[in-house]
Protein backbone atom coordinates (compact mmCIF):
# COMPACT_ATOMS: atom_id res chain seq x y z
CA UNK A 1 34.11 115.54 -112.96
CA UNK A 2 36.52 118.54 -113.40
CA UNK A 3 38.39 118.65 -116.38
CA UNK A 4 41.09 120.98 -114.99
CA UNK A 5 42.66 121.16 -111.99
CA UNK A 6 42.79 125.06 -110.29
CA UNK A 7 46.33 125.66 -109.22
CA UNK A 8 47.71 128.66 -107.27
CA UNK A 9 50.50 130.94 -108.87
CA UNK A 10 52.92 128.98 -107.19
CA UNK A 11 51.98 125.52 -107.73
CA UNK A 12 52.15 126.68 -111.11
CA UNK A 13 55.41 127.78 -111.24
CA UNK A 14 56.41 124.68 -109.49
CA UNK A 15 54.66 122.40 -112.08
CA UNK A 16 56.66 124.67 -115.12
CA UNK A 17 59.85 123.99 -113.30
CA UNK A 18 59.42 120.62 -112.58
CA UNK A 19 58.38 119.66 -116.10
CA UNK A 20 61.30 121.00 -117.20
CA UNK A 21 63.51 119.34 -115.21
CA UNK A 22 61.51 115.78 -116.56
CA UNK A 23 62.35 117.54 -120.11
CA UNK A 24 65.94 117.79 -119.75
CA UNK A 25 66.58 114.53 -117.64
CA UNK A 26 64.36 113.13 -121.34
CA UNK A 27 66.32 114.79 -123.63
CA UNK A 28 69.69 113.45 -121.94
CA UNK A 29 68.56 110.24 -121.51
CA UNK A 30 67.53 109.58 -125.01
CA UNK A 31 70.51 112.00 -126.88
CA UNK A 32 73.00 109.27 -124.68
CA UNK A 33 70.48 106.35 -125.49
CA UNK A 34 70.79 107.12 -129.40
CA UNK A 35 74.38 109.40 -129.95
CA UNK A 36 76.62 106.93 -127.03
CA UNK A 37 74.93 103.39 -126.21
CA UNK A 38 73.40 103.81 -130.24
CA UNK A 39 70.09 102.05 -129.17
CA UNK A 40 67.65 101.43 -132.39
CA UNK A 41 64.62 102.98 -132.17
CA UNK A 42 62.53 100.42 -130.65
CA UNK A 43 64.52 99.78 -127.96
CA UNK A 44 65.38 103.55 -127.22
CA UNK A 45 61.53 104.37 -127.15
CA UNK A 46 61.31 101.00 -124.38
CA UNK A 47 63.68 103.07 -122.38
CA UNK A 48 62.26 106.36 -122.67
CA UNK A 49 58.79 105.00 -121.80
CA UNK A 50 60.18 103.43 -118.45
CA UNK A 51 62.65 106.48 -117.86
CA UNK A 52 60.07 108.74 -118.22
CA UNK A 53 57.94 107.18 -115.99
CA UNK A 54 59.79 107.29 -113.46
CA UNK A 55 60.99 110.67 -114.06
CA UNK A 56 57.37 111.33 -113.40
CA UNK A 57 56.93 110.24 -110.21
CA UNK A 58 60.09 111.19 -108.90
CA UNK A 59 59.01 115.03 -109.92
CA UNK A 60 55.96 115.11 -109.89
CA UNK A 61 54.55 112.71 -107.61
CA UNK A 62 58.06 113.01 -105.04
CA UNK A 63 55.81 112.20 -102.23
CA UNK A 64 54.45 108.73 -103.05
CA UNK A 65 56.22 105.11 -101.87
CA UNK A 66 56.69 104.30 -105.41
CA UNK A 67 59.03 107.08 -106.20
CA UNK A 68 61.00 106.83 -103.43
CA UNK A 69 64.91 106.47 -104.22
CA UNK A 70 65.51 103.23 -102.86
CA UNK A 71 62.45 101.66 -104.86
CA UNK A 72 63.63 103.21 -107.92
CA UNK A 73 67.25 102.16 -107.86
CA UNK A 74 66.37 98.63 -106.50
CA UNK A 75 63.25 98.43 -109.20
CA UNK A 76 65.80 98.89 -112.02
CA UNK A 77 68.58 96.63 -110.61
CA UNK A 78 65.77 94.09 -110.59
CA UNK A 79 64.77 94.52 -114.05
CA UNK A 80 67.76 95.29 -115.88
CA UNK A 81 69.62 91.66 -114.10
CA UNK A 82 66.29 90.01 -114.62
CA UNK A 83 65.40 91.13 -117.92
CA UNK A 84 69.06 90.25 -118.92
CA UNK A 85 68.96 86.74 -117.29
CA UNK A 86 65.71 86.30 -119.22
CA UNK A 87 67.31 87.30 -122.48
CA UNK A 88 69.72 84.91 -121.89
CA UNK A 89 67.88 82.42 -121.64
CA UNK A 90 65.96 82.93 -124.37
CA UNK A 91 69.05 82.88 -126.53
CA UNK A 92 69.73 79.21 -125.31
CA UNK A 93 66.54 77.97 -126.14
CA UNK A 94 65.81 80.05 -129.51
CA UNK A 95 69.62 78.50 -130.14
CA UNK A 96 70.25 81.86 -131.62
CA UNK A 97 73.57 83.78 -132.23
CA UNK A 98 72.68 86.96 -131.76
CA UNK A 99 69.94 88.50 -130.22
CA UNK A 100 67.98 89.17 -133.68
CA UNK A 101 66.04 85.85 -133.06
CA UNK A 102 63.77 87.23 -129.82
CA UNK A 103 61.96 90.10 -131.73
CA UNK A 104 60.49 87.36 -134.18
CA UNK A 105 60.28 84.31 -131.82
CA UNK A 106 56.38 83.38 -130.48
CA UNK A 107 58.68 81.81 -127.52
CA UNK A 108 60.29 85.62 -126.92
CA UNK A 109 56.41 86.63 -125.74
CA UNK A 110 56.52 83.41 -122.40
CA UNK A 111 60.22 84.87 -121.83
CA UNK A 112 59.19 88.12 -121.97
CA UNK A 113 55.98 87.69 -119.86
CA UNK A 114 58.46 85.64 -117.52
CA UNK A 115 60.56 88.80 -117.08
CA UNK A 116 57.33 90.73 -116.14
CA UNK A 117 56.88 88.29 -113.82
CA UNK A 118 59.81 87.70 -111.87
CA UNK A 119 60.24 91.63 -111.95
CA UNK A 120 57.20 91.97 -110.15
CA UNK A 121 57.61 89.15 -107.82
CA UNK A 122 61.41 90.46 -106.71
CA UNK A 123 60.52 93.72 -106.09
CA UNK A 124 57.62 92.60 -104.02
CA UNK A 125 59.24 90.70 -102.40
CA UNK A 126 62.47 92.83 -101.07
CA UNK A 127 59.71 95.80 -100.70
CA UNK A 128 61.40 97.96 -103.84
CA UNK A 129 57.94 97.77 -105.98
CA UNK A 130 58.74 100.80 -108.81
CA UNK A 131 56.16 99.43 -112.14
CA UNK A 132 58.35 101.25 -115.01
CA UNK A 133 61.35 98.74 -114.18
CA UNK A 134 59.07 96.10 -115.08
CA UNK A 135 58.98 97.48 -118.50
CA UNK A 136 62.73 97.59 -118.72
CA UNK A 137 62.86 94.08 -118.27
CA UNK A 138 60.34 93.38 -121.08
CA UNK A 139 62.14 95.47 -123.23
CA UNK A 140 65.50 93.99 -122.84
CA UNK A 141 63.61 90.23 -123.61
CA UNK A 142 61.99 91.56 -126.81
CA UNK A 143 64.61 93.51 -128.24
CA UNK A 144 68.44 93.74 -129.16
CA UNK A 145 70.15 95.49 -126.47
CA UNK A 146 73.76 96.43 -125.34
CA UNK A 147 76.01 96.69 -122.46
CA UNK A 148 75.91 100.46 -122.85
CA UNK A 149 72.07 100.38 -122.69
CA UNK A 150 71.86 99.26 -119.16
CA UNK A 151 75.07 101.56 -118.38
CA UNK A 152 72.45 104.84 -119.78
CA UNK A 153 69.48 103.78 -118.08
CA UNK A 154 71.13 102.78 -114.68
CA UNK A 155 72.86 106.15 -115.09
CA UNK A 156 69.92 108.28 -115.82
CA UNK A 157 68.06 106.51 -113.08
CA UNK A 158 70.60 107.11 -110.47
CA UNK A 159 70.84 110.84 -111.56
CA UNK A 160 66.80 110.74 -111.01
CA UNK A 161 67.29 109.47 -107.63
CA UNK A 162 70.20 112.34 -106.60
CA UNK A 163 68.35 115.36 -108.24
CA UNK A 164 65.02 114.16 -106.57
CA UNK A 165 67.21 114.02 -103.02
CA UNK A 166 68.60 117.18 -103.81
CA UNK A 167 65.63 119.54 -104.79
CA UNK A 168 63.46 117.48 -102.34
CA UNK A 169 63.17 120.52 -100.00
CA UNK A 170 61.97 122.92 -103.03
CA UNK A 171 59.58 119.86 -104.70
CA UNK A 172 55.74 120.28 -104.57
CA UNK A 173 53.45 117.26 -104.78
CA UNK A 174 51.73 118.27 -108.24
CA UNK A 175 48.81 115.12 -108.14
């Protein structure tokens, strides 16, 4: 097993520039998440861990099914509604008034396992499969969220899917 992977001068260069454009699509995404949508901490590093995931493979690993523009887009749309919807619900049952209640509620971990759950079985089924959305949706069950939340990670995701159209021609697979 090699430790390291040899690279040629250019795939080099290509992983440098690539990173950085995952480090400034980051830094964006959580500066908005924390300075405009003012996300706590928890649920801003929920959204950075999906975000950057797919920032990942949409820069990295361009070239694979999962990080393909439609998946991502349709992924998220999928677990932001269905995340939401399972939020929702859990509001109803918990009987709570705000959305406090679900970080302390035994009952938040079957919602948010549900969320997981009909993520995963949506975007199977319509053929959008994209595995960080699924943690969006668990995130928005377990903790207090806003309307500008899912406005900054929709956003971010469809800038994602328009840079990674837009440099595909200059994009090297790096895996």
């Amino acid at each position: 097993m090699r430790l390291f992977h040899r690279r040629t001068k250019v795939e080099n260069l290509h992983l440098l520039w690539q990173s950085l454009i995952v480090f400034v699509i980051m830094f964006t995404f959580m500066y908005f998440l924390k300075k405009v949508a003012k996300a706590d901490a928890i649920l801003s590093a929920i959204g950075a861990t999906s975000i950057g995931s797919s920032a990942f493979l949409a820069f990295v690993a361009h070239d694979t099914a999962m990080a393909r523009a439609r998946r991502m887009i349709w992924g998220y749309i999928f677990g932001l509604v269905i995340g939401v919807a399972c939020s929702f619900t859990l509001r109803i049952f918990l009987h709570c008034s705000d959305f406090e209640c679900a970080a302390t509620a035994d009952g938040a971990l079957l919602f948010a396992a549900a969320a997981a759950f009909f993520t995963m079985l949506a975007m199977t089924y319509f053929s959008c499969e994209h595995p960080p959305a699924v943690g969006i949706a668990i995130g928005l069950v377990l903790w207090n969220w806003q309307w500008s939340v899912l406005v900054v990670v929709f956003s971010t995701v469809l800038i994602i899917a328009i840079l990674k159209h837009l440099l595909r021609p200059w994009l090297l697979n790096l895996l």
